[in-house]
C-alpha atoms as a PDB file:
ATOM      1  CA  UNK A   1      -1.729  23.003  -4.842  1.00  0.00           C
ATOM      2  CA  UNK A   2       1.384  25.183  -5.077  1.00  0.00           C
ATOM      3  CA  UNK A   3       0.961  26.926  -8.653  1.00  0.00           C
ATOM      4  CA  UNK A   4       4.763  27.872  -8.584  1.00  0.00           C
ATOM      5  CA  UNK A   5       5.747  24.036  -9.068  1.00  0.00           C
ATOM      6  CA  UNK A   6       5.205  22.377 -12.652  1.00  0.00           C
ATOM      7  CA  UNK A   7       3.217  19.490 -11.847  1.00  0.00           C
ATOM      8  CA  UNK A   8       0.928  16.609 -13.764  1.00  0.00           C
ATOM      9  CA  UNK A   9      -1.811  14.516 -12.114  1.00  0.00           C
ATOM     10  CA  UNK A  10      -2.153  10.852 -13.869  1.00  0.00           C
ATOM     11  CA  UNK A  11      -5.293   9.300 -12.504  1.00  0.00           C
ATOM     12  CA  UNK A  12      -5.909   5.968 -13.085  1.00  0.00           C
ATOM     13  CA  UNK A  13      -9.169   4.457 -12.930  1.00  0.00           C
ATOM     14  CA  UNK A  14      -8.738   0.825 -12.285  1.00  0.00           C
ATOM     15  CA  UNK A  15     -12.458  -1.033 -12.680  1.00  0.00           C
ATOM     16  CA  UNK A  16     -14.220   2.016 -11.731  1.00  0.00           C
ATOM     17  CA  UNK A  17     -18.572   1.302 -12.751  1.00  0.00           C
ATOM     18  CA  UNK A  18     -19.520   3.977 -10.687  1.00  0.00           C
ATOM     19  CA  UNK A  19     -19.439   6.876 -12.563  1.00  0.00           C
ATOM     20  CA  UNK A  20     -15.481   8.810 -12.176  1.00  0.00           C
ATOM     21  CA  UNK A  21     -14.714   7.820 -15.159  1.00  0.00           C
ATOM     22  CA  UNK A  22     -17.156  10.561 -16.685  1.00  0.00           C
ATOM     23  CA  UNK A  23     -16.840  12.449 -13.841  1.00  0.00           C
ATOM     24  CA  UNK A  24     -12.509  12.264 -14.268  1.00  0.00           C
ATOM     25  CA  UNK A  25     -13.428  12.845 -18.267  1.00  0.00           C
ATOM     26  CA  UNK A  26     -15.073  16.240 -17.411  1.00  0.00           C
ATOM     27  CA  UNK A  27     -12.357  17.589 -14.934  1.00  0.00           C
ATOM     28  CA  UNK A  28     -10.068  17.041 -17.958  1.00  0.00           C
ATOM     29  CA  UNK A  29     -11.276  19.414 -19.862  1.00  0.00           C
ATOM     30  CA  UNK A  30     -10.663  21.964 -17.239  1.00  0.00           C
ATOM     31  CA  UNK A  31      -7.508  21.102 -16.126  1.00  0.00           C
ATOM     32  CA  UNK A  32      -4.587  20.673 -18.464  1.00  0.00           C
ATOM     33  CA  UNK A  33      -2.256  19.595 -16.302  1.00  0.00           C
ATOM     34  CA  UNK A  34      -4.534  16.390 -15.039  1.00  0.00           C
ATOM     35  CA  UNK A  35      -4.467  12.980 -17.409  1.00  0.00           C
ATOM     36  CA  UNK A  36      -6.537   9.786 -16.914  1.00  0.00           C
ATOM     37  CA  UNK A  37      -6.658   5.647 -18.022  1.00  0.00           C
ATOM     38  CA  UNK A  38      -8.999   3.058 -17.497  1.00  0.00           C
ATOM     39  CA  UNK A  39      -8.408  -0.250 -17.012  1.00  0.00           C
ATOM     40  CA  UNK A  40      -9.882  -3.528 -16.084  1.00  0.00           C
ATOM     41  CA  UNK A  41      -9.925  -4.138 -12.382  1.00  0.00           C
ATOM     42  CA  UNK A  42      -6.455  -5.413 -11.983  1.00  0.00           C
ATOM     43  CA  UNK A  43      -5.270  -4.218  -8.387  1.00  0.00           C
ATOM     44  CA  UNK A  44      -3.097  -1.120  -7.249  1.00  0.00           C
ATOM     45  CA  UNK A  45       0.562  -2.313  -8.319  1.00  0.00           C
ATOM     46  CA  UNK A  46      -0.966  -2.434 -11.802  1.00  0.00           C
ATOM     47  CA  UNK A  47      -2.534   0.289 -11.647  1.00  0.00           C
ATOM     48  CA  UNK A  48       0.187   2.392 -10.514  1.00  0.00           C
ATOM     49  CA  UNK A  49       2.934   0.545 -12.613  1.00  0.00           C
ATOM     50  CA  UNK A  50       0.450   2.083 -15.584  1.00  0.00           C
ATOM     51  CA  UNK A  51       0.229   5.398 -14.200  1.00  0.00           C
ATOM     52  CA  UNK A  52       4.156   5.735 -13.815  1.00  0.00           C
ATOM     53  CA  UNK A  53       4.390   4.399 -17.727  1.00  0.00           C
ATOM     54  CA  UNK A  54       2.517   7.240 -18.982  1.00  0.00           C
ATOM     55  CA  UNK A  55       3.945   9.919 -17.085  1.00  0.00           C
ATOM     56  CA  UNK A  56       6.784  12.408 -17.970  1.00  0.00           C
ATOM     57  CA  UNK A  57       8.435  13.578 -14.628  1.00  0.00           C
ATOM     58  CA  UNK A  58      11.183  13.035 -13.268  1.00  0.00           C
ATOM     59  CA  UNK A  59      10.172  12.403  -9.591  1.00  0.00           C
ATOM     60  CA  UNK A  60       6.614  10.325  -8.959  1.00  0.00           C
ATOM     61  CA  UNK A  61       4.465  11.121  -6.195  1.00  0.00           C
ATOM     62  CA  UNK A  62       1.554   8.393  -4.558  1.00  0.00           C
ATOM     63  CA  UNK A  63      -1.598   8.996  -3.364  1.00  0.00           C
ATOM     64  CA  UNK A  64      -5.086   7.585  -3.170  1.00  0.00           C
ATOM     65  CA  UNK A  65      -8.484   8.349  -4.147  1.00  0.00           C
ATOM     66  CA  UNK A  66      -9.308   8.263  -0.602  1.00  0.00           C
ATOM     67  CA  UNK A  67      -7.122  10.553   0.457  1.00  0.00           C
ATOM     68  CA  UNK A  68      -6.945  14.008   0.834  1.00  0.00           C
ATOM     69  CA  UNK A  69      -3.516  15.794  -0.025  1.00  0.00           C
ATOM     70  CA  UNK A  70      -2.265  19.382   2.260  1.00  0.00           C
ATOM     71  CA  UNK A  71      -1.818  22.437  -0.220  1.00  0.00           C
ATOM     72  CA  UNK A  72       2.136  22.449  -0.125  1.00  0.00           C
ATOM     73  CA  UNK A  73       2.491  18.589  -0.706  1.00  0.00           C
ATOM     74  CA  UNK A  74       4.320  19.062  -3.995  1.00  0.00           C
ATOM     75  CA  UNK A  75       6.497  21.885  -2.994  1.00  0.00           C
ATOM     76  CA  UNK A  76       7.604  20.067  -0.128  1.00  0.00           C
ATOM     77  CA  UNK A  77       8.404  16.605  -2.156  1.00  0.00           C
ATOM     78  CA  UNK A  78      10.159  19.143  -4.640  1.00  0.00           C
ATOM     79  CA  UNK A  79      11.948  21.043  -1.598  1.00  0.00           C
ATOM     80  CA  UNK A  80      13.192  17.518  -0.100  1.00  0.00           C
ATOM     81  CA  UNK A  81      14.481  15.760  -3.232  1.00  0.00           C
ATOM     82  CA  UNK A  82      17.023  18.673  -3.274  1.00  0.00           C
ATOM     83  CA  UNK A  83      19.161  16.289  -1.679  1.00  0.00           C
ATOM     84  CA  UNK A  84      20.655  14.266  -4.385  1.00  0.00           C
ATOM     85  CA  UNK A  85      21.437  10.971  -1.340  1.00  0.00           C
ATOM     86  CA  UNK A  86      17.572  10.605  -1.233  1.00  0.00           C
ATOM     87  CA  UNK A  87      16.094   8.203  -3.613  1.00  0.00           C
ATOM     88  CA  UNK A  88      12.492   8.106  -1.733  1.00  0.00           C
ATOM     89  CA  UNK A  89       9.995   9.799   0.545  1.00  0.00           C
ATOM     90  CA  UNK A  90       7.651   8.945   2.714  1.00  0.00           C
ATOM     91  CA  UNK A  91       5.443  11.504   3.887  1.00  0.00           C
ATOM     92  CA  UNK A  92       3.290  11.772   7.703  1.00  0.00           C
ATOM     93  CA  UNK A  93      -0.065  10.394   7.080  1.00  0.00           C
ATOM     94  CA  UNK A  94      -3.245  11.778   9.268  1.00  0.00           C
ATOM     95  CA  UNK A  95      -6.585  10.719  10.168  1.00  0.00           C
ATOM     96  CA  UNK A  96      -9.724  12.017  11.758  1.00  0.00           C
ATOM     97  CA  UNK A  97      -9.668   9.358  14.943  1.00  0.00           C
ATOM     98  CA  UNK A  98     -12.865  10.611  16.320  1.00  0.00           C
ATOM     99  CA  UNK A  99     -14.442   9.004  12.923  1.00  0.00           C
ATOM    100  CA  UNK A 100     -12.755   5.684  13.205  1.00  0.00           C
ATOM    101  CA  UNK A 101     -14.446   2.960  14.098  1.00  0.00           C
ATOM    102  CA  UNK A 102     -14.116  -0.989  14.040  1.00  0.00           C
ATOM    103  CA  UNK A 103     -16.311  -0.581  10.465  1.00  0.00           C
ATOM    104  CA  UNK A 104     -13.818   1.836   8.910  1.00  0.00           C
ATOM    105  CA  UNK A 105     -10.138   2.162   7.176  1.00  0.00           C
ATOM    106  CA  UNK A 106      -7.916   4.867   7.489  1.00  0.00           C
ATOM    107  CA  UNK A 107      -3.913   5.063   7.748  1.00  0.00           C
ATOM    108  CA  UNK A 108      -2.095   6.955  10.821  1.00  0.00           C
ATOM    109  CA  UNK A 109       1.694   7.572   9.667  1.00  0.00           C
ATOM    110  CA  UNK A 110       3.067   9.854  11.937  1.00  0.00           C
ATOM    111  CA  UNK A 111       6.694   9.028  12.276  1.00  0.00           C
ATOM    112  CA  UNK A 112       7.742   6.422   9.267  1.00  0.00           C
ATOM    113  CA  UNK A 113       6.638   2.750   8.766  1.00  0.00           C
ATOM    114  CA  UNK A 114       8.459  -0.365   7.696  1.00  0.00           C
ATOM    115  CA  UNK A 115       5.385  -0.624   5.417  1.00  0.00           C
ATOM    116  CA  UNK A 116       6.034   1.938   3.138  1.00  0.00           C
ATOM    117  CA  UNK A 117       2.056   2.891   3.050  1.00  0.00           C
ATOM    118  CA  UNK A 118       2.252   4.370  -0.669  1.00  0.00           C
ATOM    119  CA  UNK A 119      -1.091   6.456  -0.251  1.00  0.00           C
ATOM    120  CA  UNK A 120       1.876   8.930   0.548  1.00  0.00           C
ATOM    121  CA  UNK A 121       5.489   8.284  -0.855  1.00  0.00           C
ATOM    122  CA  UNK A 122       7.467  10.069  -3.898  1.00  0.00           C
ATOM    123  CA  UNK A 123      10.481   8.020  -5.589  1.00  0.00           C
ATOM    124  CA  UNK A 124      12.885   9.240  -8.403  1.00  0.00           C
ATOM    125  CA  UNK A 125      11.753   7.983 -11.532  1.00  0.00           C
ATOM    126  CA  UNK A 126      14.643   6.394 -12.214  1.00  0.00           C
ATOM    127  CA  UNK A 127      15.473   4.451  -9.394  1.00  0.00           C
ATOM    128  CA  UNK A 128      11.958   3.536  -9.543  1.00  0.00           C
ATOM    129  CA  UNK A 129      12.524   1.981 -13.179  1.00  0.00           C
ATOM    130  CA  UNK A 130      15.616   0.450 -11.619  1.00  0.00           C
ATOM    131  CA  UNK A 131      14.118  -1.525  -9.528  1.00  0.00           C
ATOM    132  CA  UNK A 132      11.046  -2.830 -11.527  1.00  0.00           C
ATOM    133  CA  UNK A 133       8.169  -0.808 -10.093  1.00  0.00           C
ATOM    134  CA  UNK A 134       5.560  -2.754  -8.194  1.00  0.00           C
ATOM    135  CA  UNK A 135       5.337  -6.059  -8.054  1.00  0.00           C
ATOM    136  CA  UNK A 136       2.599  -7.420  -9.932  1.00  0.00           C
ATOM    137  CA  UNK A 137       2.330 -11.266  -8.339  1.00  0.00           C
ATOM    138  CA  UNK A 138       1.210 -10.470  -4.870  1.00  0.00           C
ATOM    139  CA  UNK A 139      -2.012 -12.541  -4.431  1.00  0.00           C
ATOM    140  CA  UNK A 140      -3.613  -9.643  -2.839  1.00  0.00           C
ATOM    141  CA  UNK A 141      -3.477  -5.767  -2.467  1.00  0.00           C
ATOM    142  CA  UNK A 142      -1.104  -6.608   0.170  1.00  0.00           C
ATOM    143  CA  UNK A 143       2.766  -5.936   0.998  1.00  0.00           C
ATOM    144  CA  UNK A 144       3.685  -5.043  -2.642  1.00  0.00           C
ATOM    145  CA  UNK A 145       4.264  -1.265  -1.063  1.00  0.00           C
ATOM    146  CA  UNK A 146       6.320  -2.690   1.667  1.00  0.00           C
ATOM    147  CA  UNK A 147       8.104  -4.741  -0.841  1.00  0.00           C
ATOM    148  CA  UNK A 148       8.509  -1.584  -3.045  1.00  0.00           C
ATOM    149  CA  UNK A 149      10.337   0.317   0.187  1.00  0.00           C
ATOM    150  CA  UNK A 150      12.192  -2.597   0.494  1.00  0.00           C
ATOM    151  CA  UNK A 151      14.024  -2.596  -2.390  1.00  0.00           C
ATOM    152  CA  UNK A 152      14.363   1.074  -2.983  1.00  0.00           C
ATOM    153  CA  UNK A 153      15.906   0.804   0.429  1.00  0.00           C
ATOM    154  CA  UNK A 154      19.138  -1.035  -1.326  1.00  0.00           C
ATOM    155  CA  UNK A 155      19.492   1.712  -3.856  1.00  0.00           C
ATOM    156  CA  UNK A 156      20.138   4.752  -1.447  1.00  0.00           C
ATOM    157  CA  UNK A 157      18.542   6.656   1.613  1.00  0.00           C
ATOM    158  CA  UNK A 158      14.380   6.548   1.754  1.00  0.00           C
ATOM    159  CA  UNK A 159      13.218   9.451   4.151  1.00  0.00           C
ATOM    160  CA  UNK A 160      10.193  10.149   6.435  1.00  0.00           C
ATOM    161  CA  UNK A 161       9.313  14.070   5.565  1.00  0.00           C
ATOM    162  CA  UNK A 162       6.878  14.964   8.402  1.00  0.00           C
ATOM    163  CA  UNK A 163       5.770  18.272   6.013  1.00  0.00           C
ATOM    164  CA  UNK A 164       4.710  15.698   3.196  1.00  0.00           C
ATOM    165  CA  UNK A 165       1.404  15.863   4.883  1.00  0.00           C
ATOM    166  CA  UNK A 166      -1.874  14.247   3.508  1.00  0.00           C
ATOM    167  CA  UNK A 167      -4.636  13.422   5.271  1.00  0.00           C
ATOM    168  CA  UNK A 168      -6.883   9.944   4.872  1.00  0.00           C
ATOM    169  CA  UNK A 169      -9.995  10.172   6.425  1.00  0.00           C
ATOM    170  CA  UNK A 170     -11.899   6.707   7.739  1.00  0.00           C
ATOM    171  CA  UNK A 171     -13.660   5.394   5.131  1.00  0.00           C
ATOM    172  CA  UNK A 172     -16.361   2.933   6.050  1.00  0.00           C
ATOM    173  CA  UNK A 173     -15.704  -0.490   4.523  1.00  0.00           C
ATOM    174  CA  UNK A 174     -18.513  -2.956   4.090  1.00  0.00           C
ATOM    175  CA  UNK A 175     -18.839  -5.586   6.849  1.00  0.00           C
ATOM    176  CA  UNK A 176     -18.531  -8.729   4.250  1.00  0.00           C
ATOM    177  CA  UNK A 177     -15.092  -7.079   2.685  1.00  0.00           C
ATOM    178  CA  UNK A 178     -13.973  -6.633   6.455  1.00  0.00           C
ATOM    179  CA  UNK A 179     -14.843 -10.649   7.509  1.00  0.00           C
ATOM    180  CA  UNK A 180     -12.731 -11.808   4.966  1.00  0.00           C
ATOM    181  CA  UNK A 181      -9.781  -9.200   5.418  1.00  0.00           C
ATOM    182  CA  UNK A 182      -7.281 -12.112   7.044  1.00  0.00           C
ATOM    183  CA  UNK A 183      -7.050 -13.670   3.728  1.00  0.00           C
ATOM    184  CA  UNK A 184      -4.584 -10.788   2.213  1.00  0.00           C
ATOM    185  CA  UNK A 185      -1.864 -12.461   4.816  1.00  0.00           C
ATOM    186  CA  UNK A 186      -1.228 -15.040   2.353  1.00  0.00           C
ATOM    187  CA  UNK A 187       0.933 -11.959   0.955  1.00  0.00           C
ATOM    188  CA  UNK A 188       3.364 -12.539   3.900  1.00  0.00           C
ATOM    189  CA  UNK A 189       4.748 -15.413   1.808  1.00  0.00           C
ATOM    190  CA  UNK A 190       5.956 -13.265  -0.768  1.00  0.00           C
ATOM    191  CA  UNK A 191       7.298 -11.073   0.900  1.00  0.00           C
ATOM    192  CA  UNK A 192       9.042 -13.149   2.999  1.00  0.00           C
ATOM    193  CA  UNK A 193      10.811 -15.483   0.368  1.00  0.00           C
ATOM    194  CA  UNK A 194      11.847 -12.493  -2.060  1.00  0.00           C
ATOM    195  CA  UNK A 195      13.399  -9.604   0.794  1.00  0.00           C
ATOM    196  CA  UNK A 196      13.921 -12.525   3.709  1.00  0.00           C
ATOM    197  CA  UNK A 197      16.647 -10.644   5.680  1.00  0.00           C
ATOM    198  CA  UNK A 198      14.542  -7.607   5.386  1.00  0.00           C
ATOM    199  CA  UNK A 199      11.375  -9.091   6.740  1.00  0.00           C
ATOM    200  CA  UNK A 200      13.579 -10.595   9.956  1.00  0.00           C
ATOM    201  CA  UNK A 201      14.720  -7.036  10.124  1.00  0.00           C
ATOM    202  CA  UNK A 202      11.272  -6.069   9.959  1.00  0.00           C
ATOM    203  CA  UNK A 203       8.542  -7.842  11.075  1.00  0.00           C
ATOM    204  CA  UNK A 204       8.916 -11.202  12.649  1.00  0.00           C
ATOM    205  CA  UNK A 205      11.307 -14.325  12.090  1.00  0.00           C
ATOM    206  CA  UNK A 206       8.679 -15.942   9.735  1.00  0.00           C
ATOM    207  CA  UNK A 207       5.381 -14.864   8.566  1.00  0.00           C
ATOM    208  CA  UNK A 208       4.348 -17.897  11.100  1.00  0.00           C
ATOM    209  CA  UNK A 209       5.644 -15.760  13.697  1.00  0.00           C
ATOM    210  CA  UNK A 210       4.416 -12.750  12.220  1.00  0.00           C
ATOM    211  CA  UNK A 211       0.533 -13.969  11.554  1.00  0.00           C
ATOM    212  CA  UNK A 212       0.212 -16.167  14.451  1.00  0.00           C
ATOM    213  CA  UNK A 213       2.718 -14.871  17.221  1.00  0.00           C
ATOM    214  CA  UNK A 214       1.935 -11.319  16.421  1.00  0.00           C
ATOM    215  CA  UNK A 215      -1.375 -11.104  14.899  1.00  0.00           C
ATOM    216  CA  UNK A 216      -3.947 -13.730  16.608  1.00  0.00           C
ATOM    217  CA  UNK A 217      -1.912 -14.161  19.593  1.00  0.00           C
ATOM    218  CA  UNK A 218      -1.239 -10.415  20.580  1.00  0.00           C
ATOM    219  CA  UNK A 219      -2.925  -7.749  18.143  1.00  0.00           C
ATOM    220  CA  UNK A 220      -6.029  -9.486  17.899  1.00  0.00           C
ATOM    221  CA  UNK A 221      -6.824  -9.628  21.417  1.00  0.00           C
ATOM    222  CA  UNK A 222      -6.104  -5.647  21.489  1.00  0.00           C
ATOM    223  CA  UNK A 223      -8.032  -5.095  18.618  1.00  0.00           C
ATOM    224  CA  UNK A 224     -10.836  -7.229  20.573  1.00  0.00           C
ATOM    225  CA  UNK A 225     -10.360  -4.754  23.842  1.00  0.00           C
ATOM    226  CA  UNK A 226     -10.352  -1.647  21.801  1.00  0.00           C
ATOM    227  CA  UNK A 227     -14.337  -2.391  20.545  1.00  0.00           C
ATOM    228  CA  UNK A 228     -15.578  -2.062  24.533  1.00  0.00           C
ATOM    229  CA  UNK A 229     -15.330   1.813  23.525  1.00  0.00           C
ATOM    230  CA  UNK A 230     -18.253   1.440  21.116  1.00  0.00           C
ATOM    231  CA  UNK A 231     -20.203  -0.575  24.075  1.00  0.00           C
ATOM    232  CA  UNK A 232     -23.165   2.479  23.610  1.00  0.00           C
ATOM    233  CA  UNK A 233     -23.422   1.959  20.014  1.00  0.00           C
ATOM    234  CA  UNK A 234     -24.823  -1.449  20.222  1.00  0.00           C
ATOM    235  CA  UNK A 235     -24.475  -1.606  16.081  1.00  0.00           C
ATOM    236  CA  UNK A 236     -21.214  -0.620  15.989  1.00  0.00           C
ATOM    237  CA  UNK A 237     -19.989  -2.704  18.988  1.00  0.00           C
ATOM    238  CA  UNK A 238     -21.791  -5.981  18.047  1.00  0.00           C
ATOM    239  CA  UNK A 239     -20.492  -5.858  14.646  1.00  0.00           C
ATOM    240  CA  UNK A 240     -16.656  -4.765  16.084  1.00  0.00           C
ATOM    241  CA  UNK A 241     -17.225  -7.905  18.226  1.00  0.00           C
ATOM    242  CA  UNK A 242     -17.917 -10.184  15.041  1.00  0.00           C
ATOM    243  CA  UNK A 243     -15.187  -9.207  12.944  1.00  0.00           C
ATOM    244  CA  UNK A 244     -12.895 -10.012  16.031  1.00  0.00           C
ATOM    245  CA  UNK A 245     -14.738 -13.337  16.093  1.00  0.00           C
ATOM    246  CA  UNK A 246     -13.924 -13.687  12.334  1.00  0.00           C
ATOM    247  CA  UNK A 247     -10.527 -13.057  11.884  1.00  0.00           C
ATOM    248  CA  UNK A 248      -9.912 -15.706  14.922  1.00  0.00           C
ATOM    249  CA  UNK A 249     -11.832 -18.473  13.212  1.00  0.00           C
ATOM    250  CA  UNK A 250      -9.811 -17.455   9.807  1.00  0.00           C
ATOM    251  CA  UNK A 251      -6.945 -17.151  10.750  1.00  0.00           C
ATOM    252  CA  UNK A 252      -7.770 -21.466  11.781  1.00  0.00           C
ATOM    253  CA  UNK A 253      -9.617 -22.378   8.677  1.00  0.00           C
ATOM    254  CA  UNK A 254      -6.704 -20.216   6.274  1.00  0.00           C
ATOM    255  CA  UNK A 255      -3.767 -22.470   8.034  1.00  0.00           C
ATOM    256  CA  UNK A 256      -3.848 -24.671   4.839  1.00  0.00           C
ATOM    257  CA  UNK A 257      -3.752 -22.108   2.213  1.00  0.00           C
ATOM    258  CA  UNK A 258      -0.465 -20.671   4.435  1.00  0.00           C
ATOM    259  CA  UNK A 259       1.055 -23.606   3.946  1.00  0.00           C
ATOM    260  CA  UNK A 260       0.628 -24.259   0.187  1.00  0.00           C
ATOM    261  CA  UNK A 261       1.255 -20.143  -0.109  1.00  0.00           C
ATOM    262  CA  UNK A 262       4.941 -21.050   2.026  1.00  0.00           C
ATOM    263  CA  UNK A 263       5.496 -23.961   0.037  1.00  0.00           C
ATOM    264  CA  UNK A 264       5.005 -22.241  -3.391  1.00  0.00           C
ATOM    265  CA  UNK A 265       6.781 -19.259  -2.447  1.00  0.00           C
ATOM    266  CA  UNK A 266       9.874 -21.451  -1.000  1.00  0.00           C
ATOM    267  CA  UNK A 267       9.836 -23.396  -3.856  1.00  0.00           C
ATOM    268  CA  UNK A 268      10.037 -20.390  -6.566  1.00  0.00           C
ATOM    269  CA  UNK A 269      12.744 -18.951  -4.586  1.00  0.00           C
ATOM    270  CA  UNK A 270      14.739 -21.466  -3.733  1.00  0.00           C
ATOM    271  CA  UNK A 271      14.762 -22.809  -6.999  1.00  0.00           C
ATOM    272  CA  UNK A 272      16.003 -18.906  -8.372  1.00  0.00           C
ATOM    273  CA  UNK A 273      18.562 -19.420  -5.772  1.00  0.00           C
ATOM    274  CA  UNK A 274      19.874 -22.712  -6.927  1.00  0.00           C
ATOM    275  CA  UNK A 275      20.112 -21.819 -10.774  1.00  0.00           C
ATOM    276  CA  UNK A 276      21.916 -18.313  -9.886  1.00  0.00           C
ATOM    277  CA  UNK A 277      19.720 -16.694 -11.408  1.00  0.00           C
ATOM    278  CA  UNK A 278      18.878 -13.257  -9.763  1.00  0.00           C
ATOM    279  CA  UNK A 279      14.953 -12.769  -8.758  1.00  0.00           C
ATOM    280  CA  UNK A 280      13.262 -10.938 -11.539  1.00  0.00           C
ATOM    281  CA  UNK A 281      12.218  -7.129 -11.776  1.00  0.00           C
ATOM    282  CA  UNK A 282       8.525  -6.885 -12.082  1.00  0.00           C
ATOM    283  CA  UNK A 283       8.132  -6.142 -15.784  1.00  0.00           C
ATOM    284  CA  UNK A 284       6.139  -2.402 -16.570  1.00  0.00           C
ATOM    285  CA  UNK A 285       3.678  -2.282 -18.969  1.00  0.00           C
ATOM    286  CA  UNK A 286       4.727  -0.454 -21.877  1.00  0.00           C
ATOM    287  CA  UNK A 287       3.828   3.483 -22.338  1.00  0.00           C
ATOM    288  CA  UNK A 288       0.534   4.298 -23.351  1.00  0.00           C
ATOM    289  CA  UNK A 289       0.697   6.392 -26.373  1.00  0.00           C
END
């Protein structure tokens, strides 16, 4: 990190039971400028929401656990928020891609995404009290960055900074978590109802469009093509081939929860709509003392 730039490191341990608390405890004690909190296992947006309520500066910078950030990272996000239009950054996001495989997660951010991955963003404090923070009621750890971008969108200019460089290596995900992964799309719902001209914009007409035009009908079947390059790793490719499998026969058996998840959703916002009553700001926990 660039010593030259006055910085503080909040890290916020959210279920961890295998062992960084301790380990987080002991790098305290060496390093002044680095802070931690533990918490129940309550998902990212909480977990950051808590980290921005204890921390003191003026602009707040994202990463992840899993992610490695580039020595100048701060002194760039410093550098760029020198122009008083911008009220966000988003910063180019690497990967090793001869690691990746279908049993692995990484993020590839090269140019700026409509998704707002916040493994690598920095907002103004302020305009991220403004607008609430994260949104707590997304079912899973899904679109509530997107949804964050979204809205910080309407306050001013958000800009890709291709020197805001971190890098996210894959990180190999267990084969159960990876079956089940098509269930976070119930988080389209949200999104849809509470920023619905932005998700037109954005993504599709309709998360129906989106999930079943998009996804199963035309991403899928790419996905499914991409796994014939693992055809000499019988593990890897077999396994590749399954999760394919998976996500096709989900994406069928998850059809009623998308509806009930589009009614609710439809409901909650319509009903908002109808009294005048403007959608509410995620509420931030208070500051830890």
């Amino acid at each position: 990190m660039d010593p030259v730039v006055p910085f503080e490191v909040i890290v916020v341990l959210d279920g961890c039971v295998d062992g960084s608390v301790e380990y987080v405890k002991s790098l305290c004690k060496q390093r002044p400028e680095l802070k931690y909190i533990s918490k129940h296992a309550e998902g990212p947006a909480k977990a950051r929401n808590v980290g921005v309520s204890i921390s003191r500066g003026d602009i707040i910078a994202f990463t992840d656990d899993d992610c490695i950030v580039t020595k100048d990272w701060i002194s760039n996000i410093m550098k760029s928020f020198e122009d008083d239009s911008l009220v966000g950054l988003q910063g180019k996001t690497s990967t090793y891609k001869h690691l990746c495989s279908p049993l692995t997660h990484q993020i590839d951010n090269q140019h700026g995404s409509v998704d707002f991955p916040t493994c690598n963003v920095a907002i103004r404090r302020d305009a991220f009290l403004n607008i609430g923070g994260f949104d707590e009621s997304f079912p899973y750890a899904h679109n509530e960055d997107a949804d964050l971008g979204w809205r910080l969108e309407k306050l001013g200019t958000v800009k890709f900074i291709p020197s805001m460089e971190i890098i996210h290596p894959p990180r190999k995900e267990k084969l159960s978590k990876l079956i089940r992964r098509m269930k976070i799309l119930e988080s389209e719902f949200l999104l849809y109802h509470k920023n619905k001209q932005d998700y037109k914009r954005k993504r599709a007409v309709n998360p129906w469009v989106n999930i079943y035009g998009k996804m199963f009908c035309k991403h899928l079947p790419l996905i499914f093509k991409s796994r014939f390059r693992f055809i000499l790793q019988p593990s890897i490719f077999l396994q590749g081939i399954f999760i394919n499998i998976s996500w096709w026969v989900s994406l069928l058996y998850l059809i009623p929860t998308f509806m009930e998840a589009e009614k609710t959703y439809r409901d909650k916002y319509q009903k908002k709509t109808t009294q005048g009553v403007s959608i509410q700001k995620p509420v931030l926990p208070k500051e830890v003392s």
